[in-house]
PDB file of N, CA and C in Angstrom:
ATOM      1  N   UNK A   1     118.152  72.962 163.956  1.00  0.00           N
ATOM      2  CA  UNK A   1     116.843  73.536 163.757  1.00  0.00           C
ATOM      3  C   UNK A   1     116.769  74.948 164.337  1.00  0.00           C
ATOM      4  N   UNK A   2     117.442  74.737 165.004  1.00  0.00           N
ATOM      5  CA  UNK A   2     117.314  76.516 166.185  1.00  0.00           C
ATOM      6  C   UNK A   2     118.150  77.275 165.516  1.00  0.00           C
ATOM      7  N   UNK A   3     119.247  77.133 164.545  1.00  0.00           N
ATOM      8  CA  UNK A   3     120.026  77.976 163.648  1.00  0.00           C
ATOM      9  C   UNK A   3     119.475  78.616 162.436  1.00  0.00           C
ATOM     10  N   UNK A   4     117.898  77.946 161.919  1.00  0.00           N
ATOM     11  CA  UNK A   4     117.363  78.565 160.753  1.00  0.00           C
ATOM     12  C   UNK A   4     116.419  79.429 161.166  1.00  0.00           C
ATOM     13  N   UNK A   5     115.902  79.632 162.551  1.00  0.00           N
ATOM     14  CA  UNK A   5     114.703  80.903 162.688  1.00  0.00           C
ATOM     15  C   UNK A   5     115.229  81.410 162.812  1.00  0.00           C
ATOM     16  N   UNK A   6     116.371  82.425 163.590  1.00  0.00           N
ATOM     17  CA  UNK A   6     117.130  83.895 163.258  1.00  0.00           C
ATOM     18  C   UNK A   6     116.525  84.398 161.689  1.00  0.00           C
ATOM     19  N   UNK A   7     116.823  83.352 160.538  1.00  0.00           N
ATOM     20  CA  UNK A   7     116.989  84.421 159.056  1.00  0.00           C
ATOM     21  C   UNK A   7     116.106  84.263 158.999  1.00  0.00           C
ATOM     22  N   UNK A   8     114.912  83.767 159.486  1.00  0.00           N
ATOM     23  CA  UNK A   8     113.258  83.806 159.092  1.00  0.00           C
ATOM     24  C   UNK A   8     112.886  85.353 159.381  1.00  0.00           C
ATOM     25  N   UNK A   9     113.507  85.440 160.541  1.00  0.00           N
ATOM     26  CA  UNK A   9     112.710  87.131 160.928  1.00  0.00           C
ATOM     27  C   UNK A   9     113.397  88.087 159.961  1.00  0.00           C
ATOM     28  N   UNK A  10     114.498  87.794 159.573  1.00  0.00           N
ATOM     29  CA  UNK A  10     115.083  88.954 158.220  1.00  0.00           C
ATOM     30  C   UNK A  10     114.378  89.033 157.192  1.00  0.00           C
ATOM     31  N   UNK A  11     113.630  87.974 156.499  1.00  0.00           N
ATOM     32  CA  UNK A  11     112.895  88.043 155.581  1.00  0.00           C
ATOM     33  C   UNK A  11     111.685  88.902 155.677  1.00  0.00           C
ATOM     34  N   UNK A  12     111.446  89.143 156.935  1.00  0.00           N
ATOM     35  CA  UNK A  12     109.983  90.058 156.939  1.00  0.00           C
ATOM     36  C   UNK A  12     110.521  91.618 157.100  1.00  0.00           C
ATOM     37  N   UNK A  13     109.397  92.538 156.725  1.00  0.00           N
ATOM     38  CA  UNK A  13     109.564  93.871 156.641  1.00  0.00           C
ATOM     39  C   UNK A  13     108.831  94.795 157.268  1.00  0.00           C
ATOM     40  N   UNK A  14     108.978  95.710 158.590  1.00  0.00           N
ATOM     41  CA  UNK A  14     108.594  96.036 159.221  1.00  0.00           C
ATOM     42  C   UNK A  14     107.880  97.457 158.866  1.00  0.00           C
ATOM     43  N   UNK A  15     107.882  97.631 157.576  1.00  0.00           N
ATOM     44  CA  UNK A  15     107.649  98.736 156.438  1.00  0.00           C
ATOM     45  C   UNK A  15     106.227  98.069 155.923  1.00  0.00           C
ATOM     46  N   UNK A  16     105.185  98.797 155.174  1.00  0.00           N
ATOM     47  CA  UNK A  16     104.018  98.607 154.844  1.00  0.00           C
ATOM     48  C   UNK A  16     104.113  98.903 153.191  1.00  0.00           C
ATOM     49  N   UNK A  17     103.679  97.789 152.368  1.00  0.00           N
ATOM     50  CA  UNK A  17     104.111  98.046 151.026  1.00  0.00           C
ATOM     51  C   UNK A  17     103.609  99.177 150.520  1.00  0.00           C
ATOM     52  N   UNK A  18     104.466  99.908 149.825  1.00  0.00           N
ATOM     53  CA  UNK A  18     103.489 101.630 149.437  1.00  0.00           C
ATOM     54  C   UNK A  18     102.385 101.465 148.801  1.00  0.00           C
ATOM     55  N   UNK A  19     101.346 102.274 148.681  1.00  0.00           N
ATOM     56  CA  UNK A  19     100.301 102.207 148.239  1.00  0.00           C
ATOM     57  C   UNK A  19     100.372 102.991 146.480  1.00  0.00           C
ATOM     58  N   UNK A  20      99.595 102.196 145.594  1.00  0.00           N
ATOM     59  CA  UNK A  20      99.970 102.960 144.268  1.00  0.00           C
ATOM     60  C   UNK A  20      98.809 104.289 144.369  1.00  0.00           C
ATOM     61  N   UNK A  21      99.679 105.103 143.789  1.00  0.00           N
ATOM     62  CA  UNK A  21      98.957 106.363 143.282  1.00  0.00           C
ATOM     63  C   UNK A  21      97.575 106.134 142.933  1.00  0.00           C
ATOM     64  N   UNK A  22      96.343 107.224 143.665  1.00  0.00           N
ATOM     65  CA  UNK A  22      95.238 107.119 142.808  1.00  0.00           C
ATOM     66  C   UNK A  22      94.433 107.768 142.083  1.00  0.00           C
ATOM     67  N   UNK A  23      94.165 106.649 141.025  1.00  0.00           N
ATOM     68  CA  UNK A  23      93.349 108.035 139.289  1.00  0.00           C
ATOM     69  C   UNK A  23      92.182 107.994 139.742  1.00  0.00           C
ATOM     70  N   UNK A  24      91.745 108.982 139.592  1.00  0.00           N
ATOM     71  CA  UNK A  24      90.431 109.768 139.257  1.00  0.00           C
ATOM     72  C   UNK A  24      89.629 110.408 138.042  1.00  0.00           C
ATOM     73  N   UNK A  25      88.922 110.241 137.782  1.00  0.00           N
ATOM     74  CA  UNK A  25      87.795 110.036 136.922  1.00  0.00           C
ATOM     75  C   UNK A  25      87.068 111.491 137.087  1.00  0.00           C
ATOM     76  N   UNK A  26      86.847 112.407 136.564  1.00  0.00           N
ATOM     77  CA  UNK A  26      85.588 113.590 137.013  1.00  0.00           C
ATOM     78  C   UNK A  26      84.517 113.713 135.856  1.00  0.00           C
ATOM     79  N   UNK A  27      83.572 113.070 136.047  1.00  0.00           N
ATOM     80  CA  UNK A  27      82.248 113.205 134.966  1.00  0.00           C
ATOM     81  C   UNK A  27      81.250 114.218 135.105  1.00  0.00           C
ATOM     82  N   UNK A  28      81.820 115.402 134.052  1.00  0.00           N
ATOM     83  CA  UNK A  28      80.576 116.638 134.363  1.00  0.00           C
ATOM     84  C   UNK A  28      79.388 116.425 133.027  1.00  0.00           C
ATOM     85  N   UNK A  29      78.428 115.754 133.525  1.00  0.00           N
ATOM     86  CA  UNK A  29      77.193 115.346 132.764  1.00  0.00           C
ATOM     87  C   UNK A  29      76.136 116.352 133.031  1.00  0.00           C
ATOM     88  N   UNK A  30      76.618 116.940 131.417  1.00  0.00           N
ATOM     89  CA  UNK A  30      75.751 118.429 130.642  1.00  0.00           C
ATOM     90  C   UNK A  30      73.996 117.651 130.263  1.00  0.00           C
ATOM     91  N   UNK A  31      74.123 116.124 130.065  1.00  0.00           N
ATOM     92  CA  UNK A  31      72.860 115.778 129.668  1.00  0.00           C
ATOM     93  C   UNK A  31      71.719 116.114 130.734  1.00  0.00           C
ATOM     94  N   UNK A  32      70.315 116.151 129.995  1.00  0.00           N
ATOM     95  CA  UNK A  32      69.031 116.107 130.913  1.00  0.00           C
ATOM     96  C   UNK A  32      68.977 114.040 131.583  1.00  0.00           C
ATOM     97  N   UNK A  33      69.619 113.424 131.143  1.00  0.00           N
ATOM     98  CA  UNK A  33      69.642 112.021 131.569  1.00  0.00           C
ATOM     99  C   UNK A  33      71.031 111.513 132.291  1.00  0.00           C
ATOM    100  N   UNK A  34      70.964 110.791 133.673  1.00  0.00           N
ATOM    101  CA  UNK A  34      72.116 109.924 134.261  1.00  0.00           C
ATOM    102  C   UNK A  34      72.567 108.854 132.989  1.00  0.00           C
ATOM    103  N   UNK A  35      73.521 108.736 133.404  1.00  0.00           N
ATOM    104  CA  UNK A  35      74.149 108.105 132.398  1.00  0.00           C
ATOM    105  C   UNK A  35      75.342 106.868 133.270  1.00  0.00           C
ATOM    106  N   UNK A  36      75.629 105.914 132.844  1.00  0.00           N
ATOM    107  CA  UNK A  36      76.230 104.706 133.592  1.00  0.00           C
ATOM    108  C   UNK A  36      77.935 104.770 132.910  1.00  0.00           C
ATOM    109  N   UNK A  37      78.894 104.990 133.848  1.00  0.00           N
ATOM    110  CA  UNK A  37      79.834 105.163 133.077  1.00  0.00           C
ATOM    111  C   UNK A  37      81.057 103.778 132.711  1.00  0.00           C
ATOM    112  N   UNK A  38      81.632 103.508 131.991  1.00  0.00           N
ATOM    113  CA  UNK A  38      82.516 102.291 132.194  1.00  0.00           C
ATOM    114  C   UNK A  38      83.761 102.982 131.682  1.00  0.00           C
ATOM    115  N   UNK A  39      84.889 101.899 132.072  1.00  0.00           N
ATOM    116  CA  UNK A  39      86.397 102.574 131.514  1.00  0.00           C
ATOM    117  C   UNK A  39      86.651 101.068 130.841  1.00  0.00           C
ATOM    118  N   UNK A  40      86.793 101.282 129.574  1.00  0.00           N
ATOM    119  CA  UNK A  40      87.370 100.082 128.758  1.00  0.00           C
ATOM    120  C   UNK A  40      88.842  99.876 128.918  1.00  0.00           C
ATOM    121  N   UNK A  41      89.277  98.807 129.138  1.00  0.00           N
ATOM    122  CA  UNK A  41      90.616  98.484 129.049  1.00  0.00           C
ATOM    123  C   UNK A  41      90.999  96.935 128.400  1.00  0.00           C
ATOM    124  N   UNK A  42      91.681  96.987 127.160  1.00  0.00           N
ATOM    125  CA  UNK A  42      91.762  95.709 126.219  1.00  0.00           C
ATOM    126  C   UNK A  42      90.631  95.214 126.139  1.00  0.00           C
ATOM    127  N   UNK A  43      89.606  96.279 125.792  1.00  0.00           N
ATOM    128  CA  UNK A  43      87.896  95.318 124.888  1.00  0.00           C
ATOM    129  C   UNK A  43      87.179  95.041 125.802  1.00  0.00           C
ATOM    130  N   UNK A  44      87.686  94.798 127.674  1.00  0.00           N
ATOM    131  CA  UNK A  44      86.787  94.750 128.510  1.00  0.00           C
ATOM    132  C   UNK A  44      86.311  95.848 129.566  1.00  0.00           C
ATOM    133  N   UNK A  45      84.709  95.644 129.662  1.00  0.00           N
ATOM    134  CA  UNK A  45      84.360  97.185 130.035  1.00  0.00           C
ATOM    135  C   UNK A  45      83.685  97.059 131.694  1.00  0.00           C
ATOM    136  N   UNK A  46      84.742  97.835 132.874  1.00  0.00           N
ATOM    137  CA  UNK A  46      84.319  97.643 133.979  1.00  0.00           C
ATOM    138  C   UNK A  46      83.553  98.964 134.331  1.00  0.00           C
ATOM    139  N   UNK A  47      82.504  98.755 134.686  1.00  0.00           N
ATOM    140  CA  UNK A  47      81.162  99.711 135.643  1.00  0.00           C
ATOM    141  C   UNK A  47      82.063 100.402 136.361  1.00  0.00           C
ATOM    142  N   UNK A  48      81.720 102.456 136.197  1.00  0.00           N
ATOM    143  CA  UNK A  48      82.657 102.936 137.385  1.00  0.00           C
ATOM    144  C   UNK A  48      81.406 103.115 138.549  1.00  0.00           C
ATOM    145  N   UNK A  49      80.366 103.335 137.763  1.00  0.00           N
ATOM    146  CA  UNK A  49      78.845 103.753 138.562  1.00  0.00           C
ATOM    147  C   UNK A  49      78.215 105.028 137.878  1.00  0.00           C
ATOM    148  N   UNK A  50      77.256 105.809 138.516  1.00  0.00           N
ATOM    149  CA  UNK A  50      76.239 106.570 138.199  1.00  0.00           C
ATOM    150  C   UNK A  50      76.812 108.153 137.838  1.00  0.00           C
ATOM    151  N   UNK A  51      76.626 108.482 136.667  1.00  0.00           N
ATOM    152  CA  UNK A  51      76.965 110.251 136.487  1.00  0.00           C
ATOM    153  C   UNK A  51      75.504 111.156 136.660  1.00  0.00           C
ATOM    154  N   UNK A  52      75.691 111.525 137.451  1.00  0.00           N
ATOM    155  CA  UNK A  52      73.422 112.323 137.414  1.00  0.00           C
ATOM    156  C   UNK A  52      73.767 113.106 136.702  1.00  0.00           C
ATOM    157  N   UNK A  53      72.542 113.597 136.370  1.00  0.00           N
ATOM    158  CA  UNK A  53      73.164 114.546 135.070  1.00  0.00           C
ATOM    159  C   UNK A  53      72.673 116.134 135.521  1.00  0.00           C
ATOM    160  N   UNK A  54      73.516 117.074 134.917  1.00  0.00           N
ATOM    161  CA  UNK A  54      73.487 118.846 135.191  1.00  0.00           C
ATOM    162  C   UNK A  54      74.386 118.287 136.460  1.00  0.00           C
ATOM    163  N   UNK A  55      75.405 117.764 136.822  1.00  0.00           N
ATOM    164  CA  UNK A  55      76.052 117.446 138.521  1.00  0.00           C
ATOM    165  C   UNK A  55      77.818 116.643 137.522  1.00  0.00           C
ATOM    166  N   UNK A  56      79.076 117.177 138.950  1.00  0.00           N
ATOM    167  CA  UNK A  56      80.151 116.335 138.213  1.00  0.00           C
ATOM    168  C   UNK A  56      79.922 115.602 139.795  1.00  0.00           C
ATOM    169  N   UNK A  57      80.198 114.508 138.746  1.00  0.00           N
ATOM    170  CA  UNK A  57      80.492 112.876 139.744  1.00  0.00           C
ATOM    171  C   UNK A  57      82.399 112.892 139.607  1.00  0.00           C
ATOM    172  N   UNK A  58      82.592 112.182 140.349  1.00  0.00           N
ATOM    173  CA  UNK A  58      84.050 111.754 140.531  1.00  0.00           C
ATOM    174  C   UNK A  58      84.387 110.838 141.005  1.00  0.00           C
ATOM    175  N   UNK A  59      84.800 109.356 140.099  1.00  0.00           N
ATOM    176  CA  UNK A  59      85.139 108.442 140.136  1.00  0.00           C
ATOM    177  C   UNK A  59      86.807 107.579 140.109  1.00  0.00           C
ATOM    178  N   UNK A  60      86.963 106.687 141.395  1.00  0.00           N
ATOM    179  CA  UNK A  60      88.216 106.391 141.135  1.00  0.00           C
ATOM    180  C   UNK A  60      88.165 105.005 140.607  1.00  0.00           C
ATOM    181  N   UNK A  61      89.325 105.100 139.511  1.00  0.00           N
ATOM    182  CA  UNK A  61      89.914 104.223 138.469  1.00  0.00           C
ATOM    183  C   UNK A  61      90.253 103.284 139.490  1.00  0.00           C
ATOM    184  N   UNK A  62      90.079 101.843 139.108  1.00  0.00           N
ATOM    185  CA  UNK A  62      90.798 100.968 140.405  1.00  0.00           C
ATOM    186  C   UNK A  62      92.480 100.615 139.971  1.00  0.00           C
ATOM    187  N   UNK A  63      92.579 100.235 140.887  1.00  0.00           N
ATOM    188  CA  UNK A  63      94.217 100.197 140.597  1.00  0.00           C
ATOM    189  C   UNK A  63      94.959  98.865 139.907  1.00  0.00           C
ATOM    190  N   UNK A  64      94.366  98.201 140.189  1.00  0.00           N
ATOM    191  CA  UNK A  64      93.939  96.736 139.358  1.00  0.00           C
ATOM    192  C   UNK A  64      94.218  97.131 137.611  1.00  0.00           C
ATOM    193  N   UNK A  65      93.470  98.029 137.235  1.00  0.00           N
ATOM    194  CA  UNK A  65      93.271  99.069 135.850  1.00  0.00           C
ATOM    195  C   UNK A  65      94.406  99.482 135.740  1.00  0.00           C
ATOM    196  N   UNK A  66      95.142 100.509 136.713  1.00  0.00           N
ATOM    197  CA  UNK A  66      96.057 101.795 136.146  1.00  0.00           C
ATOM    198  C   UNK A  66      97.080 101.139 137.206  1.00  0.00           C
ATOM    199  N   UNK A  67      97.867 100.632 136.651  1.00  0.00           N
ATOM    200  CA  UNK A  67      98.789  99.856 137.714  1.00  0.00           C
ATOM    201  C   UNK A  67     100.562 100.750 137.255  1.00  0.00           C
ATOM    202  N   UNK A  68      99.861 100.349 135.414  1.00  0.00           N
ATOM    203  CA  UNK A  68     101.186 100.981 134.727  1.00  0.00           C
ATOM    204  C   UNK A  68     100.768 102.364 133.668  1.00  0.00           C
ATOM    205  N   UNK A  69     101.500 103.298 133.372  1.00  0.00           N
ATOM    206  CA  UNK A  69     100.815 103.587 131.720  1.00  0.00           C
ATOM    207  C   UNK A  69     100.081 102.668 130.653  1.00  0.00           C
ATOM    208  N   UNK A  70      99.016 103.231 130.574  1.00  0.00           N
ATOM    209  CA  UNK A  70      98.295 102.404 129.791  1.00  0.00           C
ATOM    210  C   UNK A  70      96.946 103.179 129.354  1.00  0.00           C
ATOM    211  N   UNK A  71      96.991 102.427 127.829  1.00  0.00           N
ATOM    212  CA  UNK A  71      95.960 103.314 127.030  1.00  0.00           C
ATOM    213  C   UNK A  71      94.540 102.706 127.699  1.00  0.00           C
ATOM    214  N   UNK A  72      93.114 103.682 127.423  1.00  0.00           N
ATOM    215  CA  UNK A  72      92.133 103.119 128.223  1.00  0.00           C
ATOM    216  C   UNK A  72      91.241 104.067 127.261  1.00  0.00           C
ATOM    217  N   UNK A  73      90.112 103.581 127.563  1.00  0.00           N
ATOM    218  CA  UNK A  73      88.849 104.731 127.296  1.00  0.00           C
ATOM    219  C   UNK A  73      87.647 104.515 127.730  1.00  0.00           C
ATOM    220  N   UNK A  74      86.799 105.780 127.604  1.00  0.00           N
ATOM    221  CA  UNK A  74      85.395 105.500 128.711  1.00  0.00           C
ATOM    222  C   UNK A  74      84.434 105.767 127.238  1.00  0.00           C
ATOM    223  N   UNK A  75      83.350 104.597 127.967  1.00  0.00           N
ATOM    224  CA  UNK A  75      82.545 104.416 127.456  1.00  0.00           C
ATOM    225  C   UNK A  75      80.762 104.798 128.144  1.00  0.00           C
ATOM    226  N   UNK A  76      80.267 105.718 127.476  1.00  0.00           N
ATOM    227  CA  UNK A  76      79.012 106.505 128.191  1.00  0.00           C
ATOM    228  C   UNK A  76      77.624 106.282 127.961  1.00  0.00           C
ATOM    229  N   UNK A  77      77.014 105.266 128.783  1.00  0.00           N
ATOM    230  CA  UNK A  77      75.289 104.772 128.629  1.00  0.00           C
ATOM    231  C   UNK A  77      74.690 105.763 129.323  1.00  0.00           C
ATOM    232  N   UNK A  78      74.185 106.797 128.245  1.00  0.00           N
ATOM    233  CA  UNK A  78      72.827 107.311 128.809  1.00  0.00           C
ATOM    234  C   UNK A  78      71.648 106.388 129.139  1.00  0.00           C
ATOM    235  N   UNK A  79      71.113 106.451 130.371  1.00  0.00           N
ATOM    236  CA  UNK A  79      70.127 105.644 131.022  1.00  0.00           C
ATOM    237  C   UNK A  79      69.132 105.914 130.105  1.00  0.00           C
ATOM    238  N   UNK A  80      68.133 104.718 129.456  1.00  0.00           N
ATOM    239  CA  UNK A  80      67.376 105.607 129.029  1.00  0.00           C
ATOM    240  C   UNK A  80      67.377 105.423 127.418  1.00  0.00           C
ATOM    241  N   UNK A  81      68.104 105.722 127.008  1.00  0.00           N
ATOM    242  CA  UNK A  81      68.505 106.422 125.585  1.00  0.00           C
ATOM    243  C   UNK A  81      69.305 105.471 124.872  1.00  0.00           C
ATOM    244  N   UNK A  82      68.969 104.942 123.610  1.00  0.00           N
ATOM    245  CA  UNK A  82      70.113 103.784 122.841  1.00  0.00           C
ATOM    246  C   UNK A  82      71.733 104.294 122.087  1.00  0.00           C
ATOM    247  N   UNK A  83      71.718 105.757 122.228  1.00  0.00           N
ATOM    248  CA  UNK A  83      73.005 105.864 122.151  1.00  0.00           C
ATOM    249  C   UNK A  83      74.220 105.709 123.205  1.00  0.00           C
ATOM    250  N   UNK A  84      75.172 105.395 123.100  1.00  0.00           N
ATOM    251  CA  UNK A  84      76.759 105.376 123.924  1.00  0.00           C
ATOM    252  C   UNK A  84      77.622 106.020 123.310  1.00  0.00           C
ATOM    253  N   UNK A  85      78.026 106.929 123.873  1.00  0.00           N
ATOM    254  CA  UNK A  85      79.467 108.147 123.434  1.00  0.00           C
ATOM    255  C   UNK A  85      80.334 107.471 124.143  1.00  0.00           C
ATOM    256  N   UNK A  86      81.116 107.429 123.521  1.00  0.00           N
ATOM    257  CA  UNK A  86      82.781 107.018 123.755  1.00  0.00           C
ATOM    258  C   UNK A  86      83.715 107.958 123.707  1.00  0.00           C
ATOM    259  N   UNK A  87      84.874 107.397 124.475  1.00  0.00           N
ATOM    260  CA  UNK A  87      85.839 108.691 124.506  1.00  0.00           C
ATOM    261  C   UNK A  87      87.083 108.017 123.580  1.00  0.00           C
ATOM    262  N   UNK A  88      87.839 108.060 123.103  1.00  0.00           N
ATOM    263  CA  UNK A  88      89.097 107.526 122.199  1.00  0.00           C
ATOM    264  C   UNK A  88      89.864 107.137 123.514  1.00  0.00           C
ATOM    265  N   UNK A  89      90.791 106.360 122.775  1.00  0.00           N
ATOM    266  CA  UNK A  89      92.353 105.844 123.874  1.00  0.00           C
ATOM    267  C   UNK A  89      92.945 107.022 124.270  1.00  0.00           C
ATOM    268  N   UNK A  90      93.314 107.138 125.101  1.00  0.00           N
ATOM    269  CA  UNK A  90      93.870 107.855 125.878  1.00  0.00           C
ATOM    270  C   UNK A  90      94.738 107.099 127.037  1.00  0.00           C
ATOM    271  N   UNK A  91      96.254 107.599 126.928  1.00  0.00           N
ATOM    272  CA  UNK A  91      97.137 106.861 128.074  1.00  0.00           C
ATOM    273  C   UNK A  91      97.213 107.458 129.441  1.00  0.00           C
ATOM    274  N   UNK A  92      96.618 106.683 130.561  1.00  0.00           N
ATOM    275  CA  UNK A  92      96.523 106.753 131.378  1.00  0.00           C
ATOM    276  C   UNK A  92      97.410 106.490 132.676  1.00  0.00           C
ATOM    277  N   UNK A  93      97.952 107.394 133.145  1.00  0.00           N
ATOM    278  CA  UNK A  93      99.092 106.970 134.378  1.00  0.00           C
ATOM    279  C   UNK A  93      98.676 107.136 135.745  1.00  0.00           C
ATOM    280  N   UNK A  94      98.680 106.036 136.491  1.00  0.00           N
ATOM    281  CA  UNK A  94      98.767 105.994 138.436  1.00  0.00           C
ATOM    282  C   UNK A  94      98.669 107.618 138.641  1.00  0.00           C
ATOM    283  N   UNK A  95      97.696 108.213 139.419  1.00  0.00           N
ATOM    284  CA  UNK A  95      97.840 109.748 139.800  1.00  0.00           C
ATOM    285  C   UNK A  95      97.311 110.199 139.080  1.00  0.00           C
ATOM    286  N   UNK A  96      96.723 110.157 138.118  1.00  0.00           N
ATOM    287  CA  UNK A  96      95.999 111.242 136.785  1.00  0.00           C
ATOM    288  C   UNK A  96      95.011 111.281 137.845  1.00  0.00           C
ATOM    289  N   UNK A  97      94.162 112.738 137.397  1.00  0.00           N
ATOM    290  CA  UNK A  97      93.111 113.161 137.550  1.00  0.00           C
ATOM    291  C   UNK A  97      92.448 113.460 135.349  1.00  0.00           C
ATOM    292  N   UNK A  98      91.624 112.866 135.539  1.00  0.00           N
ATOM    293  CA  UNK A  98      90.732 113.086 134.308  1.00  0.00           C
ATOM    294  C   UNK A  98      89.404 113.822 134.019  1.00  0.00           C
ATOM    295  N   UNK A  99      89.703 114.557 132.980  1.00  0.00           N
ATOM    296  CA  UNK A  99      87.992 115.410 133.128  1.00  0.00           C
ATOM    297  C   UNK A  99      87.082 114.513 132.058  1.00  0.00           C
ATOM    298  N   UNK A 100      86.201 114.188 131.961  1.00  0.00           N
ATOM    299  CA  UNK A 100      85.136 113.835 131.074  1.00  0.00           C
ATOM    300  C   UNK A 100      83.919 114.722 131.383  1.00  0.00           C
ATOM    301  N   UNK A 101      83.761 115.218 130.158  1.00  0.00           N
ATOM    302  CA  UNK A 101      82.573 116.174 129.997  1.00  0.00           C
ATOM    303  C   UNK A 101      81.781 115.749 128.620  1.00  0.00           C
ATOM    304  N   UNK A 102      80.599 115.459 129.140  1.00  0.00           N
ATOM    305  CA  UNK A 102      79.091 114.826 128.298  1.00  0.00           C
ATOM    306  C   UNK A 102      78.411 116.091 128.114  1.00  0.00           C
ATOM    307  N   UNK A 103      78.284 116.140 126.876  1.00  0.00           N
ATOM    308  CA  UNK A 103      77.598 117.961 126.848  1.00  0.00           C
ATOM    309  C   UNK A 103      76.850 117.464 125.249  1.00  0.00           C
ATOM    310  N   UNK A 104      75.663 117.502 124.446  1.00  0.00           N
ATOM    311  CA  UNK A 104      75.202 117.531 123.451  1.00  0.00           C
ATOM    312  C   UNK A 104      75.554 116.303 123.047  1.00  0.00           C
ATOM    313  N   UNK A 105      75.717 115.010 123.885  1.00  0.00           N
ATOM    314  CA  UNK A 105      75.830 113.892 123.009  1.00  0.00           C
ATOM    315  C   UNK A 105      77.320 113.226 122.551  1.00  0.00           C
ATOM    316  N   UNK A 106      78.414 115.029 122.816  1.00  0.00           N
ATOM    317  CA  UNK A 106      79.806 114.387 122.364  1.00  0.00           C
ATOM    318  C   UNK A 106      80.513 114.514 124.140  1.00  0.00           C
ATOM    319  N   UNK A 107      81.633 113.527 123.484  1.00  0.00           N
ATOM    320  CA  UNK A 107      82.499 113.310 124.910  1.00  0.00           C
ATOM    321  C   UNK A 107      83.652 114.141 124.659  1.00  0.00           C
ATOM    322  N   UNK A 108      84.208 115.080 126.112  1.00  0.00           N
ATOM    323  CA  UNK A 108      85.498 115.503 125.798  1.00  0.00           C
ATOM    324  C   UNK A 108      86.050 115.378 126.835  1.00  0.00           C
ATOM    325  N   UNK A 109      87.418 114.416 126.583  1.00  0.00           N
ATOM    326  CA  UNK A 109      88.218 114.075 127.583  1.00  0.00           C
ATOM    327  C   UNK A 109      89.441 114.720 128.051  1.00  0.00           C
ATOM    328  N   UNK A 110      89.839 115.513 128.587  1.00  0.00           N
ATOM    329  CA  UNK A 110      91.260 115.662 129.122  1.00  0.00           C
ATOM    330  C   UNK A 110      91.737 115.839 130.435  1.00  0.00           C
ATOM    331  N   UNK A 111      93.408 115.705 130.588  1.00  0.00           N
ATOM    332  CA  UNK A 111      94.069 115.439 131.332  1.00  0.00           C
ATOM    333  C   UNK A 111      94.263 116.589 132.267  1.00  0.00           C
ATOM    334  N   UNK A 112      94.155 116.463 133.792  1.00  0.00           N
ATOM    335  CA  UNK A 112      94.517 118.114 134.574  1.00  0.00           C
ATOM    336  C   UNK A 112      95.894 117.819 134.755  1.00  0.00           C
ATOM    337  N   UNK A 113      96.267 119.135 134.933  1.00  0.00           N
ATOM    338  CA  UNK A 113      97.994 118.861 135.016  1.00  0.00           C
ATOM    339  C   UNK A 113      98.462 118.585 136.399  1.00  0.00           C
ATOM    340  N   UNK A 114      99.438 117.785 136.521  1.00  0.00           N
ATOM    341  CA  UNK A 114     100.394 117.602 137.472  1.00  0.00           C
ATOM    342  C   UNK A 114     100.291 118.440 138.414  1.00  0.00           C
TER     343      UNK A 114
END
């Protein structure tokens, strides 16, 4: 019995598992109305929270979401108002920073560089 705890303590790691990269979200909302933002991923749509509007909010993607490359898109409830602007798929990698800009109703999404 006293010969198998030695390799017990080898199995553990005195190292802290790395932490994954984190995405960010930047919502510059041109509307006169806040607007509720979500990031769709496979048809289901998780709450990032509140964009006020004439103000950029900046929201992080959870990691749960952006674990690997993977296509995604945001979906935009003006408070208020029965339309939702959507943004198209777009592939998303650990570390992105993203711009979303709400300006006249249309969404424009892109990527800041590396």
């Amino acid at each position: 019995m006293v010969l198998g705890l030695p390799s017990c303590r080898l199995l553990r790691s005195n190292q802290p598992a790395p932490q994954p990269a984190k995405t960010f979200l930047h919502v510059t909302n041109g509307e006169f109305l806040d607007a509720v933002v979500y990031v769709v991923d496979r048809g289901q749509s998780v709450r990032l929270g509140v964009a006020s509007s004439n103000r950029t909010t900046t929201f992080e993607i959870p990691s749960h979401i952006v674990f690997a490359p993977r296509p995604l898109s945001f979906l935009i409830h003006p408070i208020g108002a029965p339309s939702q602007p959507s943004a198209g798929d777009v592939v998303i990698e650990p570390g992105d920073d993203i711009d979303l800009r709400l300006n006249g109703g249309r969404v424009v999404l892109t990527k800041r560089p590396q």
